[in-house]
C-alpha atoms as a PDB file:
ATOM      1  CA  UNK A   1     170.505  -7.415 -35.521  1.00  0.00           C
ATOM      2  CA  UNK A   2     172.456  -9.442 -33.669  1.00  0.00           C
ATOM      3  CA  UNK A   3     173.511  -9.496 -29.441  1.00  0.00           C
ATOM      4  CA  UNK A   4     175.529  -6.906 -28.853  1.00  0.00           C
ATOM      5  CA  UNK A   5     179.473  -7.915 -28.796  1.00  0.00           C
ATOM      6  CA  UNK A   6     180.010  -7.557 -25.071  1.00  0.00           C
ATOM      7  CA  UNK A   7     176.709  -9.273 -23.427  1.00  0.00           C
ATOM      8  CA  UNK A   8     177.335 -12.057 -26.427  1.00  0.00           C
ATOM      9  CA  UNK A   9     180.739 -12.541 -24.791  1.00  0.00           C
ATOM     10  CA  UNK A  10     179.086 -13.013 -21.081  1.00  0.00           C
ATOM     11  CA  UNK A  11     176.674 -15.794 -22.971  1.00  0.00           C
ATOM     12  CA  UNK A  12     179.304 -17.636 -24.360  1.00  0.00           C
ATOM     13  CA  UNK A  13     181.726 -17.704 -21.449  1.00  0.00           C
ATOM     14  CA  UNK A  14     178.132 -18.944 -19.503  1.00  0.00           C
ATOM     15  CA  UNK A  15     177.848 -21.502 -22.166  1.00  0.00           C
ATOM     16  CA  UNK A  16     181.157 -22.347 -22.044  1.00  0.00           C
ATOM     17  CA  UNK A  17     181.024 -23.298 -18.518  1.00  0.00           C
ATOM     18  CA  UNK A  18     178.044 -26.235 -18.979  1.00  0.00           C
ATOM     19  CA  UNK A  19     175.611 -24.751 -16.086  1.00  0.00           C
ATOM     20  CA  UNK A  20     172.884 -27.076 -15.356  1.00  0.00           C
ATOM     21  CA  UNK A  21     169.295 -25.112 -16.551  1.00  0.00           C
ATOM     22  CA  UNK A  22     167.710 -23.446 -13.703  1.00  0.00           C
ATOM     23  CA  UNK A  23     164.794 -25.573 -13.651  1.00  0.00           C
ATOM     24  CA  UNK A  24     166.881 -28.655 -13.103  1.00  0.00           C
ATOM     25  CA  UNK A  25     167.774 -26.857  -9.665  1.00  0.00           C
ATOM     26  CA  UNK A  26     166.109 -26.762  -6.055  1.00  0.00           C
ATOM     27  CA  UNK A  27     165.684 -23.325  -4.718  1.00  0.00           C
ATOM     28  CA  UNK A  28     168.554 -23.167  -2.449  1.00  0.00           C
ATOM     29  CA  UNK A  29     170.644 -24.496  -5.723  1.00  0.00           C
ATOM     30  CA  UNK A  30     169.561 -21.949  -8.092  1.00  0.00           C
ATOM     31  CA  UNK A  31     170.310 -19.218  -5.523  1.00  0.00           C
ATOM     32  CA  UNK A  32     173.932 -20.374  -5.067  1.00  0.00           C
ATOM     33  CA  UNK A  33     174.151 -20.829  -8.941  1.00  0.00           C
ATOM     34  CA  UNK A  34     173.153 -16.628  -9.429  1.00  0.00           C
ATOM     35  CA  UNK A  35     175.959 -15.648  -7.298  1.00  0.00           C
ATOM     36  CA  UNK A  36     178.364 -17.987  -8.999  1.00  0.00           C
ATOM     37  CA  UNK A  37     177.366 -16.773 -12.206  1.00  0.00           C
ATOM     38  CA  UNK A  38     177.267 -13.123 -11.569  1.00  0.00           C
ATOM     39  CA  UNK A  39     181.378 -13.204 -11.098  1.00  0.00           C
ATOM     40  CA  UNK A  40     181.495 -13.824 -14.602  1.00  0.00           C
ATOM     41  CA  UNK A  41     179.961 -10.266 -15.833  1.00  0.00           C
ATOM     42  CA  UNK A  42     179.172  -7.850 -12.506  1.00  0.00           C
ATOM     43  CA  UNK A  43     182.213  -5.627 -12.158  1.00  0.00           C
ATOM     44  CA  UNK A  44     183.417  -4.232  -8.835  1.00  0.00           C
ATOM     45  CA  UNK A  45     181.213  -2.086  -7.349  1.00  0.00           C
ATOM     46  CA  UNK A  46     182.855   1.910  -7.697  1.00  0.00           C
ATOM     47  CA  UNK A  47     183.252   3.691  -4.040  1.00  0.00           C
ATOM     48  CA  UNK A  48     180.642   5.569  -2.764  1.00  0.00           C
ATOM     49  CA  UNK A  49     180.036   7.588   0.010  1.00  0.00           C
ATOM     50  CA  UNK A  50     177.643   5.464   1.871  1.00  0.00           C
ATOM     51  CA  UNK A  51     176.509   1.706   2.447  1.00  0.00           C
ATOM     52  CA  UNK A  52     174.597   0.821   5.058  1.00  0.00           C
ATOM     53  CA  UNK A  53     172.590  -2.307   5.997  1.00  0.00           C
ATOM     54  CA  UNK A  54     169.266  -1.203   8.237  1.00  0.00           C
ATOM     55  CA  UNK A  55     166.455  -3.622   9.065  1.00  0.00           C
ATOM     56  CA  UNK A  56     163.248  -1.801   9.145  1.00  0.00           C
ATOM     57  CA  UNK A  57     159.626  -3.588  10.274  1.00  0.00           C
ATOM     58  CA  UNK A  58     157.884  -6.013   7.915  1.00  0.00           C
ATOM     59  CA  UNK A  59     154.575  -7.664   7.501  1.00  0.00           C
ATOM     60  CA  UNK A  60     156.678 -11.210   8.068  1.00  0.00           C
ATOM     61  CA  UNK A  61     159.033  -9.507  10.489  1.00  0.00           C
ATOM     62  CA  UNK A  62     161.962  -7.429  10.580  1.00  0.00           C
ATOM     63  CA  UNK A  63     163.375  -6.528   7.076  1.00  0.00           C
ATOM     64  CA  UNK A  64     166.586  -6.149   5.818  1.00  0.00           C
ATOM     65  CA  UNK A  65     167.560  -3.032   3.611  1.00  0.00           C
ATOM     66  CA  UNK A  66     170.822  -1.624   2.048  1.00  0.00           C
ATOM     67  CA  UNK A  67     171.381   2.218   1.810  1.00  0.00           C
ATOM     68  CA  UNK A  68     173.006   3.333  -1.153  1.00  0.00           C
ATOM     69  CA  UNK A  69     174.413   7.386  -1.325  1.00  0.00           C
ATOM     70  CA  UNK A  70     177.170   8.595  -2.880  1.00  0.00           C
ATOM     71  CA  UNK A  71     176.757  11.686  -0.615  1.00  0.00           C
ATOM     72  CA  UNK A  72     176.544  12.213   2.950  1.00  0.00           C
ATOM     73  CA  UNK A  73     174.321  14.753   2.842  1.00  0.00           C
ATOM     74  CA  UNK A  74     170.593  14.731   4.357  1.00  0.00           C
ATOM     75  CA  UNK A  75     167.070  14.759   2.650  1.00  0.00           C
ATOM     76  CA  UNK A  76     167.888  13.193  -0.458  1.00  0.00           C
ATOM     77  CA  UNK A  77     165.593  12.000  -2.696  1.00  0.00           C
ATOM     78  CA  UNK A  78     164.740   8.462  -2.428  1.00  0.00           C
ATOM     79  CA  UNK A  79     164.477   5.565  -5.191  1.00  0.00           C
ATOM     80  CA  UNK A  80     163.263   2.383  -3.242  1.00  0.00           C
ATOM     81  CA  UNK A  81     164.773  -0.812  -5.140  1.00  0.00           C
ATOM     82  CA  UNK A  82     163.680  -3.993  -5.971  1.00  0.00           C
ATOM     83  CA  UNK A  83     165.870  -6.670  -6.992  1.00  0.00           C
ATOM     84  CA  UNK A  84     165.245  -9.226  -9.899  1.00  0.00           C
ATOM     85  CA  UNK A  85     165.548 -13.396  -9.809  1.00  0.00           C
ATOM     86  CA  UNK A  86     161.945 -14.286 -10.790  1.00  0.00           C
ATOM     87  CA  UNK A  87     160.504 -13.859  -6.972  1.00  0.00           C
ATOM     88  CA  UNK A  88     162.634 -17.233  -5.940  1.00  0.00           C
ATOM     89  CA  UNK A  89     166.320 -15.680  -6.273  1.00  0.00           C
ATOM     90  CA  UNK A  90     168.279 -12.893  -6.128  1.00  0.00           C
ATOM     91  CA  UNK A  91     169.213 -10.591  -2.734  1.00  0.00           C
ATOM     92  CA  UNK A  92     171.049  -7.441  -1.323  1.00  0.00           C
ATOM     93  CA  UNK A  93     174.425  -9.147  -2.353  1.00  0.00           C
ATOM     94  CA  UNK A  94     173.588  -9.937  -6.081  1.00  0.00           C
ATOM     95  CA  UNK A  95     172.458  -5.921  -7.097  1.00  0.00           C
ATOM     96  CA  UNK A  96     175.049  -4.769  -4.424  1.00  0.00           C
ATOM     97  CA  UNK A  97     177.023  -3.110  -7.715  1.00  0.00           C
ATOM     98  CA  UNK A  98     174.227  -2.467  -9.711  1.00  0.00           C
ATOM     99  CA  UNK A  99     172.691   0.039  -6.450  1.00  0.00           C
ATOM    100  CA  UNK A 100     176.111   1.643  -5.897  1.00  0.00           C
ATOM    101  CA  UNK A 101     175.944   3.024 -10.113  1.00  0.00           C
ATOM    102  CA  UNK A 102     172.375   3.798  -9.515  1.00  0.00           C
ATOM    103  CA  UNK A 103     173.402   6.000  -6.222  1.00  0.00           C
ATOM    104  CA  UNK A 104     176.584   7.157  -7.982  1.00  0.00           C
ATOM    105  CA  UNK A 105     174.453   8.650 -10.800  1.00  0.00           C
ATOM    106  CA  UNK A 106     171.065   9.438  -9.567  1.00  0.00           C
ATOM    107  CA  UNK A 107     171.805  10.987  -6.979  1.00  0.00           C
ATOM    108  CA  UNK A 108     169.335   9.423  -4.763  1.00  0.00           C
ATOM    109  CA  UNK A 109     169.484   7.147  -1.374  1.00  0.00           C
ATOM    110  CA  UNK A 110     168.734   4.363  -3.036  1.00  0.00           C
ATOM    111  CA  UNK A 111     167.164   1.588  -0.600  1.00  0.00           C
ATOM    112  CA  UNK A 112     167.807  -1.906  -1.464  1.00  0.00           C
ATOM    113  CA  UNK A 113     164.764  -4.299  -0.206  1.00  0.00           C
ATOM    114  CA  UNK A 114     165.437  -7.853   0.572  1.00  0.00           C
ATOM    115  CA  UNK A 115     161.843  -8.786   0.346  1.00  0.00           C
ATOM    116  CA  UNK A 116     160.478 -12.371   1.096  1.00  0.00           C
ATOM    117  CA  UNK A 117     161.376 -14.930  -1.421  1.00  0.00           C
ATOM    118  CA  UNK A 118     159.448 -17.949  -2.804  1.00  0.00           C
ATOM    119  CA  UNK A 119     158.829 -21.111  -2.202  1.00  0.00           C
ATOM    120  CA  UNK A 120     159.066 -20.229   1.512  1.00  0.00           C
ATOM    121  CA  UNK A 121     157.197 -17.118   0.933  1.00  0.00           C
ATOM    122  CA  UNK A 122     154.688 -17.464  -1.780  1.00  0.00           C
ATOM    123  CA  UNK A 123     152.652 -14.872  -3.647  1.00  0.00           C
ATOM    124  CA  UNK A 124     151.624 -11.884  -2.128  1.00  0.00           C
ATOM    125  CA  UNK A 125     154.719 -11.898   0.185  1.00  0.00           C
ATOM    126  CA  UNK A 126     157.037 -10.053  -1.761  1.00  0.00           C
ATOM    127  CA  UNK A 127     154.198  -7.899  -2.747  1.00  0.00           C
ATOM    128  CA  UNK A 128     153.078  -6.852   0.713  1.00  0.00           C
ATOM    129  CA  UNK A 129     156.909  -6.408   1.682  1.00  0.00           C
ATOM    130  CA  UNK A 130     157.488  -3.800  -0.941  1.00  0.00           C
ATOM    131  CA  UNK A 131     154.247  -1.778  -0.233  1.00  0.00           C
ATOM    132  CA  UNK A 132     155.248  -2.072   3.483  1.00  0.00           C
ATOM    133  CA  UNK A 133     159.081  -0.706   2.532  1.00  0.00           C
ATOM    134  CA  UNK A 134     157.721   2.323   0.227  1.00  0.00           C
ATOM    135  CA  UNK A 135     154.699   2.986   3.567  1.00  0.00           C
ATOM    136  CA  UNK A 136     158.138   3.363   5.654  1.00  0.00           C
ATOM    137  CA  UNK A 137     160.036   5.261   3.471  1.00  0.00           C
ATOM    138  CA  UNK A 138     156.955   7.322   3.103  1.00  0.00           C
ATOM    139  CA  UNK A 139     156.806   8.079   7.234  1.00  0.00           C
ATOM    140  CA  UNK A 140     160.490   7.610   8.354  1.00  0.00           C
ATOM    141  CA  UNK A 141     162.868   8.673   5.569  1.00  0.00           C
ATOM    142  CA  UNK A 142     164.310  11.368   7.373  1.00  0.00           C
ATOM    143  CA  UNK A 143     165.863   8.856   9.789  1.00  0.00           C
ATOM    144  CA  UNK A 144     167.743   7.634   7.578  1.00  0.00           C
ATOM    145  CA  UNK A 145     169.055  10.709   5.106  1.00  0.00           C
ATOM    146  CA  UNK A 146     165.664  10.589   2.873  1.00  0.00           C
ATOM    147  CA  UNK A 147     163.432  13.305   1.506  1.00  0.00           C
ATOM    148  CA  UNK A 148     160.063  11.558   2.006  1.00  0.00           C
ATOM    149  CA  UNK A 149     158.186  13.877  -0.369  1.00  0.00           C
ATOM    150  CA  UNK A 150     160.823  12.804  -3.251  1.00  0.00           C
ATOM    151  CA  UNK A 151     159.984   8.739  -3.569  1.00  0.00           C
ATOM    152  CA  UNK A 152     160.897   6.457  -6.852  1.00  0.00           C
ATOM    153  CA  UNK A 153     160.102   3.235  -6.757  1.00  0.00           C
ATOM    154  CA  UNK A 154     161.987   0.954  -9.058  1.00  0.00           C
ATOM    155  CA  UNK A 155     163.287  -2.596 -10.305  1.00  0.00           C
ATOM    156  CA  UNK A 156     164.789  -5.148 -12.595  1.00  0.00           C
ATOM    157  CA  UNK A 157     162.229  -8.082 -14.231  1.00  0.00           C
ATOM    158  CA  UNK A 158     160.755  -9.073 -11.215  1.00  0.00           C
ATOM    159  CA  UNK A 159     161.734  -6.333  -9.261  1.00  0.00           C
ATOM    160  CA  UNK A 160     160.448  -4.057 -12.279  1.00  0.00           C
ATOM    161  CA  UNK A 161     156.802  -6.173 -11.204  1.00  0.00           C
ATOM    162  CA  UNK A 162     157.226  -5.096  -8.106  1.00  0.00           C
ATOM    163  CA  UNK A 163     157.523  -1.531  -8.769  1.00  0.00           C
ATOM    164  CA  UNK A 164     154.974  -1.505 -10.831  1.00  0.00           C
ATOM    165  CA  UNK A 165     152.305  -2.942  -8.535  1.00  0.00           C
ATOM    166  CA  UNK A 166     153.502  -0.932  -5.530  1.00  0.00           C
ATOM    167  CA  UNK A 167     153.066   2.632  -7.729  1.00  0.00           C
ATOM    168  CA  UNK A 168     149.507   0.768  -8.829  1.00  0.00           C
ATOM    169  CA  UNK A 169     148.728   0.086  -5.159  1.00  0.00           C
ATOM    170  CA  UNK A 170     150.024   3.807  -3.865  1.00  0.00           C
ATOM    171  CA  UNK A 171     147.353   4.947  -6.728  1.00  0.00           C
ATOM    172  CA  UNK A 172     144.561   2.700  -5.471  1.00  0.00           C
ATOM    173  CA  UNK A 173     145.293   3.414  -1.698  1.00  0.00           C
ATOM    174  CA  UNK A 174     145.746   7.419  -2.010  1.00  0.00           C
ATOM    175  CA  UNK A 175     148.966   7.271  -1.065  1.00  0.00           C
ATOM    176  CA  UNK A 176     152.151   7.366  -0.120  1.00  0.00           C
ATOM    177  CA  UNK A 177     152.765   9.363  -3.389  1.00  0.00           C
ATOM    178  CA  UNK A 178     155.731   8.298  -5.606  1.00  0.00           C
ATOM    179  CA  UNK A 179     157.070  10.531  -7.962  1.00  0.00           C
ATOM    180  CA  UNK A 180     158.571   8.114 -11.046  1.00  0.00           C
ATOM    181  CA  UNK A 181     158.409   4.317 -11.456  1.00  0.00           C
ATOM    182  CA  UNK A 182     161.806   2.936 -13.041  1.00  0.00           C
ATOM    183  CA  UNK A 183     161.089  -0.238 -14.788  1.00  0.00           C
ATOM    184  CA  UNK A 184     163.223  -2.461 -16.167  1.00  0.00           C
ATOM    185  CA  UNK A 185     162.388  -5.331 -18.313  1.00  0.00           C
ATOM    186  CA  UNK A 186     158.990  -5.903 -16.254  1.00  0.00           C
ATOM    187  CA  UNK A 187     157.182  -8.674 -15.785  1.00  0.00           C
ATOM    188  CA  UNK A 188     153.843  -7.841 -16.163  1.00  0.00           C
ATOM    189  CA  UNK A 189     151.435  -9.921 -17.971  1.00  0.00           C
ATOM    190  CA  UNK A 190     152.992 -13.449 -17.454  1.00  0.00           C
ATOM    191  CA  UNK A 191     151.999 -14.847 -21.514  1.00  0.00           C
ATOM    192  CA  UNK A 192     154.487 -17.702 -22.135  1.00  0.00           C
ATOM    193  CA  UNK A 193     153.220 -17.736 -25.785  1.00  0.00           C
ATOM    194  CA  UNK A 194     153.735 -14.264 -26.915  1.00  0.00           C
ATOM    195  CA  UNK A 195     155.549 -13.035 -29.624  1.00  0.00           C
ATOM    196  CA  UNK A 196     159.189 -12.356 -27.902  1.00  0.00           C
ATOM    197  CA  UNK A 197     158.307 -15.230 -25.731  1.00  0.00           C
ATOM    198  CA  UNK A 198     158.558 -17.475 -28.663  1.00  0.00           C
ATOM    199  CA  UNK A 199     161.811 -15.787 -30.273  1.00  0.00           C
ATOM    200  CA  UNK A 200     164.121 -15.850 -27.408  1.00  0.00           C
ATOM    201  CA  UNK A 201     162.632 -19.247 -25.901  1.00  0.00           C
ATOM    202  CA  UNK A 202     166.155 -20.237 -25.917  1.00  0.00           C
ATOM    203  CA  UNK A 203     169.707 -19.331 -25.409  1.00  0.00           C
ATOM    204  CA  UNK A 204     169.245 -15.796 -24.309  1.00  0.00           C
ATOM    205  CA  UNK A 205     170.072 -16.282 -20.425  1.00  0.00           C
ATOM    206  CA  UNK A 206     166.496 -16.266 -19.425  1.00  0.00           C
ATOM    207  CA  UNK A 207     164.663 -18.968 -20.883  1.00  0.00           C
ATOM    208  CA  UNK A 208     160.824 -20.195 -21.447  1.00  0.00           C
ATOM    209  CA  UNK A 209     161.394 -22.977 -19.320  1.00  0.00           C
ATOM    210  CA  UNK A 210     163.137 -20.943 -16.610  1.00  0.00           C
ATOM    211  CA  UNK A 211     159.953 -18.976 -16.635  1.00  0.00           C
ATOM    212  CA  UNK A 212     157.627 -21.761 -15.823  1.00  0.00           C
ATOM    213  CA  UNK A 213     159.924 -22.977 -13.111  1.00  0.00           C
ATOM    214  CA  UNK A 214     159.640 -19.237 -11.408  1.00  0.00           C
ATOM    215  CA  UNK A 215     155.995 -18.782 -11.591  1.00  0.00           C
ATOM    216  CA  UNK A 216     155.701 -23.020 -10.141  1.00  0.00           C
ATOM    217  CA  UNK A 217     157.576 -22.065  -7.029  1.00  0.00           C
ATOM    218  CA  UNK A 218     156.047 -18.426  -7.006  1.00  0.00           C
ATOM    219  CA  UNK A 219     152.518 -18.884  -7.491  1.00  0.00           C
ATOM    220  CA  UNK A 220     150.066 -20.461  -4.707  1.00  0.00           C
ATOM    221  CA  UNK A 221     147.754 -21.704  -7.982  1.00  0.00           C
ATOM    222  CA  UNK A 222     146.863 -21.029 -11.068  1.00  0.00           C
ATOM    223  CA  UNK A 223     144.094 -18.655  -9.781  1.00  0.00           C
ATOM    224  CA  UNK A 224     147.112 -16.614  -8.825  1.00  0.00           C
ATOM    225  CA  UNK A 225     148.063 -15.634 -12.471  1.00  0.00           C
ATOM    226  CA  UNK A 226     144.988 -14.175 -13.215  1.00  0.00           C
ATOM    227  CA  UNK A 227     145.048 -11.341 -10.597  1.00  0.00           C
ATOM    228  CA  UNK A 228     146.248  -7.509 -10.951  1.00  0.00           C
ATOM    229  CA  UNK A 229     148.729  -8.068  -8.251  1.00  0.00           C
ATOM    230  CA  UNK A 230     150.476 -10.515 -10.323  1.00  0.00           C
ATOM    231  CA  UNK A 231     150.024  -9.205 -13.453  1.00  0.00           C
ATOM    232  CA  UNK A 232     150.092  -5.471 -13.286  1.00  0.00           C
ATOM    233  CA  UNK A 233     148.947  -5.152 -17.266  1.00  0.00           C
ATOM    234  CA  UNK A 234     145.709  -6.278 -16.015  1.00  0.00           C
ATOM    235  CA  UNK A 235     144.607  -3.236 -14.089  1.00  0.00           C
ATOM    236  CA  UNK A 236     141.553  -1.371 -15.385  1.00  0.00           C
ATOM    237  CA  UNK A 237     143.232   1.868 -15.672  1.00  0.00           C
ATOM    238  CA  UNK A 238     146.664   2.852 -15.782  1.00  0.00           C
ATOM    239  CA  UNK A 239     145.605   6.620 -15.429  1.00  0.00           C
ATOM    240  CA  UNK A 240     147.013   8.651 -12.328  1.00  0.00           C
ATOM    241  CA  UNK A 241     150.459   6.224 -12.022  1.00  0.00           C
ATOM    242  CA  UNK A 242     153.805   8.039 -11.424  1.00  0.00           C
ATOM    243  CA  UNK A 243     156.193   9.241 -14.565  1.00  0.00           C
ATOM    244  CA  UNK A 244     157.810   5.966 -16.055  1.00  0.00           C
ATOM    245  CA  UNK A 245     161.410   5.109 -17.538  1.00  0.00           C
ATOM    246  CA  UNK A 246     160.621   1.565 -19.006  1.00  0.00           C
ATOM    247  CA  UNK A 247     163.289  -0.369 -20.431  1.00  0.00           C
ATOM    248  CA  UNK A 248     162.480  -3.716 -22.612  1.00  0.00           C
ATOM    249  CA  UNK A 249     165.561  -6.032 -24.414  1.00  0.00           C
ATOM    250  CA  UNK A 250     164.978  -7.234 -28.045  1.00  0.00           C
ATOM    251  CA  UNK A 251     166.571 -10.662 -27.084  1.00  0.00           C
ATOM    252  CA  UNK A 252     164.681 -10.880 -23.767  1.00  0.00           C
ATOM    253  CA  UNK A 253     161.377 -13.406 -23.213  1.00  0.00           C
ATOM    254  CA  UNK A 254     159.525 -10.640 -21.775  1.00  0.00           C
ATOM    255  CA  UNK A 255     159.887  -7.830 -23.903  1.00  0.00           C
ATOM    256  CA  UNK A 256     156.045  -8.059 -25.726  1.00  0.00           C
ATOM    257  CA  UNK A 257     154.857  -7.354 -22.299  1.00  0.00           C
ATOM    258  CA  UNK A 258     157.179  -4.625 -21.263  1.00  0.00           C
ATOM    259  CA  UNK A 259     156.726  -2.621 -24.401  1.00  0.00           C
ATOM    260  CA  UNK A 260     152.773  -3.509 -23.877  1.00  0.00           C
ATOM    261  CA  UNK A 261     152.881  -1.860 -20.520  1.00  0.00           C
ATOM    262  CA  UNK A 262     154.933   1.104 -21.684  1.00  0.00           C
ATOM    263  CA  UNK A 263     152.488   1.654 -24.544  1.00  0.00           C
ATOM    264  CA  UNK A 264     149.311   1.013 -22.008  1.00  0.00           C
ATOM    265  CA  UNK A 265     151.182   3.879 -20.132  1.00  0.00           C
ATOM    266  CA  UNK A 266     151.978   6.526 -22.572  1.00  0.00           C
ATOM    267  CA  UNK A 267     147.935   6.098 -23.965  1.00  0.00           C
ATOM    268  CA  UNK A 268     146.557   6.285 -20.229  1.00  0.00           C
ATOM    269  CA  UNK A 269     148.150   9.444 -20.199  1.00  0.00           C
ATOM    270  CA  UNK A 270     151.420   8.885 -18.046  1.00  0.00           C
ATOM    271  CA  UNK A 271     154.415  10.855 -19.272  1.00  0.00           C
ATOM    272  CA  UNK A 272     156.561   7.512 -20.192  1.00  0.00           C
ATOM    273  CA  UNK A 273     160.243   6.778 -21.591  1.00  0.00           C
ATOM    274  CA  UNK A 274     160.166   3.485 -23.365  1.00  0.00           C
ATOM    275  CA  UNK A 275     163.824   2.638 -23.940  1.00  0.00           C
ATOM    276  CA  UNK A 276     164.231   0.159 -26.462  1.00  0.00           C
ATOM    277  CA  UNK A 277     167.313  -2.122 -26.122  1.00  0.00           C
ATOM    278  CA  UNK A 278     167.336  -4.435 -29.703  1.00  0.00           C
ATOM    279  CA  UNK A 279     170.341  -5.557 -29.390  1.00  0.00           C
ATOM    280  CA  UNK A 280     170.382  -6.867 -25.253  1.00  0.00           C
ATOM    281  CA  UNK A 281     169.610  -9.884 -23.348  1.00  0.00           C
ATOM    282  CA  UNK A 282     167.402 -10.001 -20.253  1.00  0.00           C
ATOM    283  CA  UNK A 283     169.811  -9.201 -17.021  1.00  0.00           C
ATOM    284  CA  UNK A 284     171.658  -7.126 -19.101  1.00  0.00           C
ATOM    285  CA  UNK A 285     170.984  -4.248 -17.028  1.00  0.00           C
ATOM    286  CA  UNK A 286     173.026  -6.054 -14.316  1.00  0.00           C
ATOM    287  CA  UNK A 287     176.168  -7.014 -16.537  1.00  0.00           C
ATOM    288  CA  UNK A 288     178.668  -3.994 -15.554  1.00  0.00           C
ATOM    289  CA  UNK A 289     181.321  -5.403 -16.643  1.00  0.00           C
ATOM    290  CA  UNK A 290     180.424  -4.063 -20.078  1.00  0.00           C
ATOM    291  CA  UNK A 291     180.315  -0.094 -21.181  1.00  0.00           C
ATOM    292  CA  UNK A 292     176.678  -1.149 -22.947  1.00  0.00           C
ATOM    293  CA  UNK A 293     175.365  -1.570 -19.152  1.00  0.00           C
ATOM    294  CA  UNK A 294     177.047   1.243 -17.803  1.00  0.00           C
ATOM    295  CA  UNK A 295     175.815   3.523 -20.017  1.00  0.00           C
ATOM    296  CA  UNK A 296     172.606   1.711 -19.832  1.00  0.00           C
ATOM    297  CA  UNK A 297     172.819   2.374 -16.334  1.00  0.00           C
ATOM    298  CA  UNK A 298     173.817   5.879 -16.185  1.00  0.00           C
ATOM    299  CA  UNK A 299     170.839   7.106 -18.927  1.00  0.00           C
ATOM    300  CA  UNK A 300     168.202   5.307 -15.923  1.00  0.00           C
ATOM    301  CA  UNK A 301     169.909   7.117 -13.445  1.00  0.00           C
ATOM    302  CA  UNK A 302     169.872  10.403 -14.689  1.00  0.00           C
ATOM    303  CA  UNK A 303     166.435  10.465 -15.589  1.00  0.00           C
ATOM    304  CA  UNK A 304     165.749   9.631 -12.044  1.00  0.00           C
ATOM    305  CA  UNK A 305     167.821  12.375 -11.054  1.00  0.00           C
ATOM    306  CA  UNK A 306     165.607  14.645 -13.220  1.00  0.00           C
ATOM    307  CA  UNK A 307     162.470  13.026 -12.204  1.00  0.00           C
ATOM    308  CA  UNK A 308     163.402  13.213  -8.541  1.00  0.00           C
ATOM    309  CA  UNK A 309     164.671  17.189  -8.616  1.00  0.00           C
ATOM    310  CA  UNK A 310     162.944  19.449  -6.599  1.00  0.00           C
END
């Protein structure tokens, strides 16, 4: 099967513009580059009721969030987001679109996190920044239009680590419950020679290379790699983690481990959806320009909507 029409459209146009690879880039470059290329396939964002930038506290300091509702209602169910860009890029700007559809269809006050990025902030940062943001969600939701006993945590490849660990770390720590994880593409075992890794090394918009370059700046050592809060598939036991949607991409480097960790799921006894994409790249869950995402898009958010219903 070959890419799907429209996201094989958004890799040509990229192609046809020459980027330089990300690994070629500093930091600071590669962050610019992601919101230059993100004109090319994010669409406008559609009007919502609500969007609202809070800071709330943070183990590194004050924290900035974006509130997404497409209601002005109180005591909505929550779905705490996490954005993707490999723990190095990405912020509240580049899923700015992506968290209005989510709000649009879920539902939900969806809270965008702008957690602590790498180099400056290496591994555990992020990590302890989400927990933190889901601990005040948990306590202080109401102030800010939540339902604090309705709590989804969710997030696109690294972001979909992220929620992964945080439901795994709510588990370990008793608390503060979350109701569904919504993962998509997750990084979770971080094997650059697996299977998928291997097929889509190349010319899918996330590369093998690109990989490497994201765990260098991420990672304190290699001692990092090996730990569960880095590499979620390596917990003991998956048992007792919240309902999951899991969504993997047949042309995406990290779809062995994302269908891994759905299977791990579904055997440890966690009601799981594994939505198979074979036709989509990684990031394609970001790409609303096209009617593939959008639907893609809508199907996540509805199941939150039924996962979050009282």
């Amino acid at each position: 099967m070959p890419v799907h029409p429209e996201l094989q459209q958004i890799l040509d146009t990229i192609k046809s513009r020459n980027p330089p690879p990300i690994y070629t880039l500093t930091p600071a470059e590669a962050r610019e580059a992601m919101l230059k290329a993100r004109k090319v396939f994010v669409a406008e964002p559609p009007a919502i009721a609500r969007v609202e930038d809070r800071e709330i506290p943070g183990p590194g300091g004050p924290m900035k969030v974006r509130l997404f509702a497409d209601s002005k209602a109180a005591n909505l169910p929550m779905l705490l987001w996490f954005h993707g860009g490999g723990w190095v890029i990405g912020s509240l700007d580049t899923h700015h679109d992506l968290c209005c559809r989510l709000a649009q269809h879920s539902g939900a006050l969806v809270v965008s996190v702008d957690y602590r990025l790498a180099p400056e902030h290496k591994f555990p940062a992020c990590i302890d920044d989400t927990v933190a943001a889901v601990q005040w969600a948990a306590k202080h939701g109401a102030s800010i239009g939540g339902d604090s006993s309705r709590i989804a945590v969710g997030g696109d490849s690294a972001g979909g680590h992220l929620a992964a660990v945080v439901s795994q770390a709510a588990r370990d720590s008793g608390g503060p419950p979350i109701r569904f994880q919504l993962l998509v593409y997750p990084a979770t075992l971080h094997d650059l020679e697996s299977g998928s890794m291997e097929r889509n090394a190349h010319g899918y918009f996330l590369e093998r290379e690109g990989i490497r370059w994201f765990l260098g700046h991420w990672f304190n050592g290699p001692k990092d790699r090996e730990t569960v809060l880095a590499a979620p598939m390596r917990a003991k036991s998956l048992q007792g983690l919240p309902a999951a949607y899991v969504i993997t991409a047949g042309f995406d480097p990290l779809c062995d481990e994302g269908t891994a960790y759905a299977r791990r799921l579904k055997e440890s006894g966690v009601p799981t959806v594994h939505k198979h994409y074979e036709d989509a790249i990684h990031a394609f869950f970001t790409m609303t320009v096209t009617t593939f995402t959008n639907q893609a898009v809508k199907d996540a958010a509805l199941a939150v909507r039924a996962a979050l219903a009282e």
